[in-house]
C-alpha atoms as a PDB file:
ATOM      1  CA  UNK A   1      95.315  67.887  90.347  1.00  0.00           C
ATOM      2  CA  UNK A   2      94.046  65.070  92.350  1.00  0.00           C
ATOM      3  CA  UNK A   3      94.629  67.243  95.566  1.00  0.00           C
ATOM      4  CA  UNK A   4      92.599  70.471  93.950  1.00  0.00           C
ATOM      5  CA  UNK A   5      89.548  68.485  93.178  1.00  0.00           C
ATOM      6  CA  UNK A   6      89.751  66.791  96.885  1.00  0.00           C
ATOM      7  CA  UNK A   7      89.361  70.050  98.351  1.00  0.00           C
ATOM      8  CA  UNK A   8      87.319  71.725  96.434  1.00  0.00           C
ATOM      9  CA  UNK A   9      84.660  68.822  96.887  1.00  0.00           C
ATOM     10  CA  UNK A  10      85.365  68.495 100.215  1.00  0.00           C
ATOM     11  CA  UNK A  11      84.463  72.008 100.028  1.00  0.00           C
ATOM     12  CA  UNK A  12      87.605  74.003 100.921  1.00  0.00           C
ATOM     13  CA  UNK A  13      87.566  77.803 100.654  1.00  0.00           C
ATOM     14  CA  UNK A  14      88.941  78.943  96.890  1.00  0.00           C
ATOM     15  CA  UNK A  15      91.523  81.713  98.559  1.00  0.00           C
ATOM     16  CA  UNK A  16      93.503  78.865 100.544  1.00  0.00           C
ATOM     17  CA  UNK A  17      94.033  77.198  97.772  1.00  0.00           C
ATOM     18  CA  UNK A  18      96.053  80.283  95.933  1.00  0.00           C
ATOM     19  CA  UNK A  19      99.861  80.087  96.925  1.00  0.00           C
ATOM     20  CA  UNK A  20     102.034  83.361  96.331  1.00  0.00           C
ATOM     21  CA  UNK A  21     103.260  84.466  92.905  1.00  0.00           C
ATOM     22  CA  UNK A  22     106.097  82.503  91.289  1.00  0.00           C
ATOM     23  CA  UNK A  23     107.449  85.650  89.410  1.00  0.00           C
ATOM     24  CA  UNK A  24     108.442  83.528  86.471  1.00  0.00           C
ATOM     25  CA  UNK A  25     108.369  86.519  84.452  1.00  0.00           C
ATOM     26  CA  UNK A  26     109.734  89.553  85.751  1.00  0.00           C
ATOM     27  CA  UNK A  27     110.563  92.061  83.137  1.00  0.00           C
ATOM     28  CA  UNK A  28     111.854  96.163  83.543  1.00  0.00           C
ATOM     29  CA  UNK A  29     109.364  98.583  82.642  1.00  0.00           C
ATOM     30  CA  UNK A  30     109.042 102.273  82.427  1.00  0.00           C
ATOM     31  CA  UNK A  31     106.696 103.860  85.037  1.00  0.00           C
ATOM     32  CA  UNK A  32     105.115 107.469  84.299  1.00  0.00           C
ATOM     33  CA  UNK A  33     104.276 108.455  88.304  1.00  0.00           C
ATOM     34  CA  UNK A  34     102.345 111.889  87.552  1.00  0.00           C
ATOM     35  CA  UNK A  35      99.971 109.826  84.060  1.00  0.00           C
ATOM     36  CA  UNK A  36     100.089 106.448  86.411  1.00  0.00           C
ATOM     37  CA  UNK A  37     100.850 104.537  83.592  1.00  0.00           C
ATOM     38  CA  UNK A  38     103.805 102.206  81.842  1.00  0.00           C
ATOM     39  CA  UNK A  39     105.390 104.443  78.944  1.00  0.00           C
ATOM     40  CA  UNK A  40     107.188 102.115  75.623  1.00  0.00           C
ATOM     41  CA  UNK A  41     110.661 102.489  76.526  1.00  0.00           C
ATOM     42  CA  UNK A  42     110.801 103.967  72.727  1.00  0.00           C
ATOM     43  CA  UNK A  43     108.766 106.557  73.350  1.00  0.00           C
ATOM     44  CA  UNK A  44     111.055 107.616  76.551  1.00  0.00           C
ATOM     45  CA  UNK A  45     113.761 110.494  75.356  1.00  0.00           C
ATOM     46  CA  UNK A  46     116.052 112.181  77.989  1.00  0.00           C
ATOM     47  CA  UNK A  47     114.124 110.337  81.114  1.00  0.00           C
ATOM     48  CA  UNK A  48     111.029 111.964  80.447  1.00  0.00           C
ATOM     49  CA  UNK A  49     108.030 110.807  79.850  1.00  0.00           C
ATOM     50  CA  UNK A  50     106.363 111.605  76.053  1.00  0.00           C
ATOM     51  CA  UNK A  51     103.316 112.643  77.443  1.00  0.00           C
ATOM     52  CA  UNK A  52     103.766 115.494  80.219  1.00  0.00           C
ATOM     53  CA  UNK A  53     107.225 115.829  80.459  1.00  0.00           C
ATOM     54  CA  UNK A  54     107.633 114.019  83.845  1.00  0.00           C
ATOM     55  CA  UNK A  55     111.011 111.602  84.967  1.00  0.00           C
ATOM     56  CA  UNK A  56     110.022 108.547  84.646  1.00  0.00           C
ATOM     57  CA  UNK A  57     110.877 105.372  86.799  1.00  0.00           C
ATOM     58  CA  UNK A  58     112.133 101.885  86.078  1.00  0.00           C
ATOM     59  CA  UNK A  59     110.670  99.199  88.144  1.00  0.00           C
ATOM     60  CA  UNK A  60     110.405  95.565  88.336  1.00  0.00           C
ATOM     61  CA  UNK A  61     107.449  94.447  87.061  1.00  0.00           C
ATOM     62  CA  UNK A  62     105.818  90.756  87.193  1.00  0.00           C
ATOM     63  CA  UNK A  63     104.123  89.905  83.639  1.00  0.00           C
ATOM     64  CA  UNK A  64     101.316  87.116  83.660  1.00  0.00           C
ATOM     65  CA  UNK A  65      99.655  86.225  79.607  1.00  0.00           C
ATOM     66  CA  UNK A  66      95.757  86.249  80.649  1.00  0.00           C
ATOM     67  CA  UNK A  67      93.015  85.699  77.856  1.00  0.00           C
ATOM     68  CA  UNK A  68      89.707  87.762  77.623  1.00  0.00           C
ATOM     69  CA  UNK A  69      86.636  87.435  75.730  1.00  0.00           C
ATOM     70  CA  UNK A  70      86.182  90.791  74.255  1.00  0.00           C
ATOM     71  CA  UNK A  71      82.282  89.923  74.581  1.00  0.00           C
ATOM     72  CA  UNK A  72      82.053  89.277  78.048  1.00  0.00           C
ATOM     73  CA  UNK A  73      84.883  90.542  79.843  1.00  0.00           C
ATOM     74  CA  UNK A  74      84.469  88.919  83.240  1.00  0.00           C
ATOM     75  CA  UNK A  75      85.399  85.950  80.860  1.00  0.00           C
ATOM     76  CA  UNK A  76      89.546  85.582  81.484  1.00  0.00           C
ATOM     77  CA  UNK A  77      91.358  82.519  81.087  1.00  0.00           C
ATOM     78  CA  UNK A  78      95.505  81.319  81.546  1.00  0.00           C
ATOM     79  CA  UNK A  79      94.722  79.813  78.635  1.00  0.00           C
ATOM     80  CA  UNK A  80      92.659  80.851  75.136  1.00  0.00           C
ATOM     81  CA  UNK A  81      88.751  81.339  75.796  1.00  0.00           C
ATOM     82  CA  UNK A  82      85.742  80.663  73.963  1.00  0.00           C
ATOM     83  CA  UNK A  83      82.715  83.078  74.292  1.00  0.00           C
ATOM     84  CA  UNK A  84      79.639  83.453  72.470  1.00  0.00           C
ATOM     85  CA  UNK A  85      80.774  80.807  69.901  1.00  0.00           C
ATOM     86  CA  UNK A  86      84.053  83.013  69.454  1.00  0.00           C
ATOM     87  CA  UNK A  87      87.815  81.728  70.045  1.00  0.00           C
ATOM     88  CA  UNK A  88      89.800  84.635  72.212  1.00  0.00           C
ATOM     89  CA  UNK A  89      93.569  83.492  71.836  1.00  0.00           C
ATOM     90  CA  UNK A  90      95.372  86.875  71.605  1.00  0.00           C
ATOM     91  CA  UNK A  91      96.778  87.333  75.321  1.00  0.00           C
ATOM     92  CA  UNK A  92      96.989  90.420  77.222  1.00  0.00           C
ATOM     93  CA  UNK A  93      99.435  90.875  79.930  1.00  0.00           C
ATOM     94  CA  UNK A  94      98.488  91.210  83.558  1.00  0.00           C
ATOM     95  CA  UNK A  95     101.316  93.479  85.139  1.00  0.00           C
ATOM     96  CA  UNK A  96     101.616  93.727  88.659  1.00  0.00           C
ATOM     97  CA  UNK A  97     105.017  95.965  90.336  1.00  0.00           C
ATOM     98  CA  UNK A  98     107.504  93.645  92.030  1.00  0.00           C
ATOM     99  CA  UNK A  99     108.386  94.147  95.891  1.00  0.00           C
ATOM    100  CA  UNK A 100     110.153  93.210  98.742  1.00  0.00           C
ATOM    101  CA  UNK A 101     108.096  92.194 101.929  1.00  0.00           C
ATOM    102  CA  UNK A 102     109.191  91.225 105.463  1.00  0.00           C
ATOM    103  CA  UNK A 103     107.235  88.445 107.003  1.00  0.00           C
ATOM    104  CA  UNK A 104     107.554  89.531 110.013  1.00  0.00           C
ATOM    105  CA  UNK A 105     106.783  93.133 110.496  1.00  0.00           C
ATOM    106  CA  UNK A 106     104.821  93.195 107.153  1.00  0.00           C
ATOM    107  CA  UNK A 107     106.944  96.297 106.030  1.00  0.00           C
ATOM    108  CA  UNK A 108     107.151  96.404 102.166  1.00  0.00           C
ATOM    109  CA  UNK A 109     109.106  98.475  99.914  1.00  0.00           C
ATOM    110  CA  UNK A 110     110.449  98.475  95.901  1.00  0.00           C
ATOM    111  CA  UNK A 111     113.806  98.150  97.249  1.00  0.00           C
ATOM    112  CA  UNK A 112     116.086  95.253  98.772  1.00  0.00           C
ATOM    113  CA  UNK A 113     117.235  96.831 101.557  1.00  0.00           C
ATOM    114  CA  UNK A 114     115.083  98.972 103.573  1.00  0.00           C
ATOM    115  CA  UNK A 115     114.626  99.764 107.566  1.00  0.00           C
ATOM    116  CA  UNK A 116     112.463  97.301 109.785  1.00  0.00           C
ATOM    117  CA  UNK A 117     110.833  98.962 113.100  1.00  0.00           C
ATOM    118  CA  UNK A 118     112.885  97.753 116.287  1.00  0.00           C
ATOM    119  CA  UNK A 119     109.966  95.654 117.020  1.00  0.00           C
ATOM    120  CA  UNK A 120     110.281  93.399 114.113  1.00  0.00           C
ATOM    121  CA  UNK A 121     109.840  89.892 114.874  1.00  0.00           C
ATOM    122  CA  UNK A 122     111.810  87.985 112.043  1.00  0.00           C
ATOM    123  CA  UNK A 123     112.815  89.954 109.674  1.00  0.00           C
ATOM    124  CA  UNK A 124     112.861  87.211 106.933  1.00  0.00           C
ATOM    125  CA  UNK A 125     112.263  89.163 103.550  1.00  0.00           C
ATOM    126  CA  UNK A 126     110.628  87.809 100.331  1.00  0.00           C
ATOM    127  CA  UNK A 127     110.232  89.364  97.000  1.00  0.00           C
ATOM    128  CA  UNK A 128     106.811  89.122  95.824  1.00  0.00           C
ATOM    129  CA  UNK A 129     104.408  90.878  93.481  1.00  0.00           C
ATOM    130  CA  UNK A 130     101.162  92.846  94.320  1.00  0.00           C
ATOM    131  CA  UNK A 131      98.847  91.104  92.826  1.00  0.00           C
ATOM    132  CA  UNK A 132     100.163  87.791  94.757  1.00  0.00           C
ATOM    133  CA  UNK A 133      97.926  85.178  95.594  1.00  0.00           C
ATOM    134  CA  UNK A 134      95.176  86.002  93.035  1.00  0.00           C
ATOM    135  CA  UNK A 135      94.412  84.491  89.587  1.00  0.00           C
ATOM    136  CA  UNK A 136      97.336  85.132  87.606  1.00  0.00           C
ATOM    137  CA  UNK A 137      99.271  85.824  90.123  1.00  0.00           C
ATOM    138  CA  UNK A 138      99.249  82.687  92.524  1.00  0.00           C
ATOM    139  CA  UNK A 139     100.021  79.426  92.923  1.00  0.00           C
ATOM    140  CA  UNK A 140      97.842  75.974  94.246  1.00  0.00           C
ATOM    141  CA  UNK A 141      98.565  74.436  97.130  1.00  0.00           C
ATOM    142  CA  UNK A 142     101.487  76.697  98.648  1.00  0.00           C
END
């Protein structure tokens, strides 16, 4: 904490201060590709989606609790808000799809094991979310 406020009054930029997602909470979720939208995994019969008929996909999917004040909703908070003189402490979840990058060629895909190009540098890979590095998703001082 001590480190935070020393940067941010010595007057450090806010996005080098945001780390990469920790993916504490990676759940499965259904994926409807042709409504571009999670379907309840109830609501899923045969592998099709309940709305147009579509297969639907499972995917990895990181899940952040964010709070919004229904009043002002630029308002969001990790933890429960107060707007207008009103207490916001029902959470939403934040969802962002779960990925594997390379750090070297900067190749991404939803799967483990996938083809770098020959020119790849280091082809370290790290499994990261999409949203990674901003406000739920990220971490200070990585």
């Amino acid at each position: 904490m001590r480190l935070l406020l020393a940067l941010v009054l010595l007057g450090a930029p806010a996005a080098a201060l945001r780390g990469p997602c920790d993916l504490k909470a990676v759940e499965k979720k259904t994926w409807c590709p042709t409504c571009v939208m999670y379907v309840p995994r109830a609501d899923v019969k045969g592998g099709a989606c309940p709305k147009d008929k579509a297969k639907v996909e499972t995917q990895d999917v990181c899940v952040k609790q964010v709070y919004v004040a229904k009043c002002h909703p630029t308002t969001i908070g990790l933890k429960p808000v107060t707007c207008c003189g009103i207490l916001y402490d029902k959470g939403t979840d934040d969802l962002a799809k779960v990925y594997w990058l390379c750090e070297g060629c900067k190749e991404k895909a939803y799967l483990r094991d996938f083809r770098h190009p020959d020119t790849c540098p280091n082809r370290k890979v790290i499994k990261t979310c999409e949203k990674s590095g901003t406000s739920p998703h990220s971490t200070i001082g990585k």
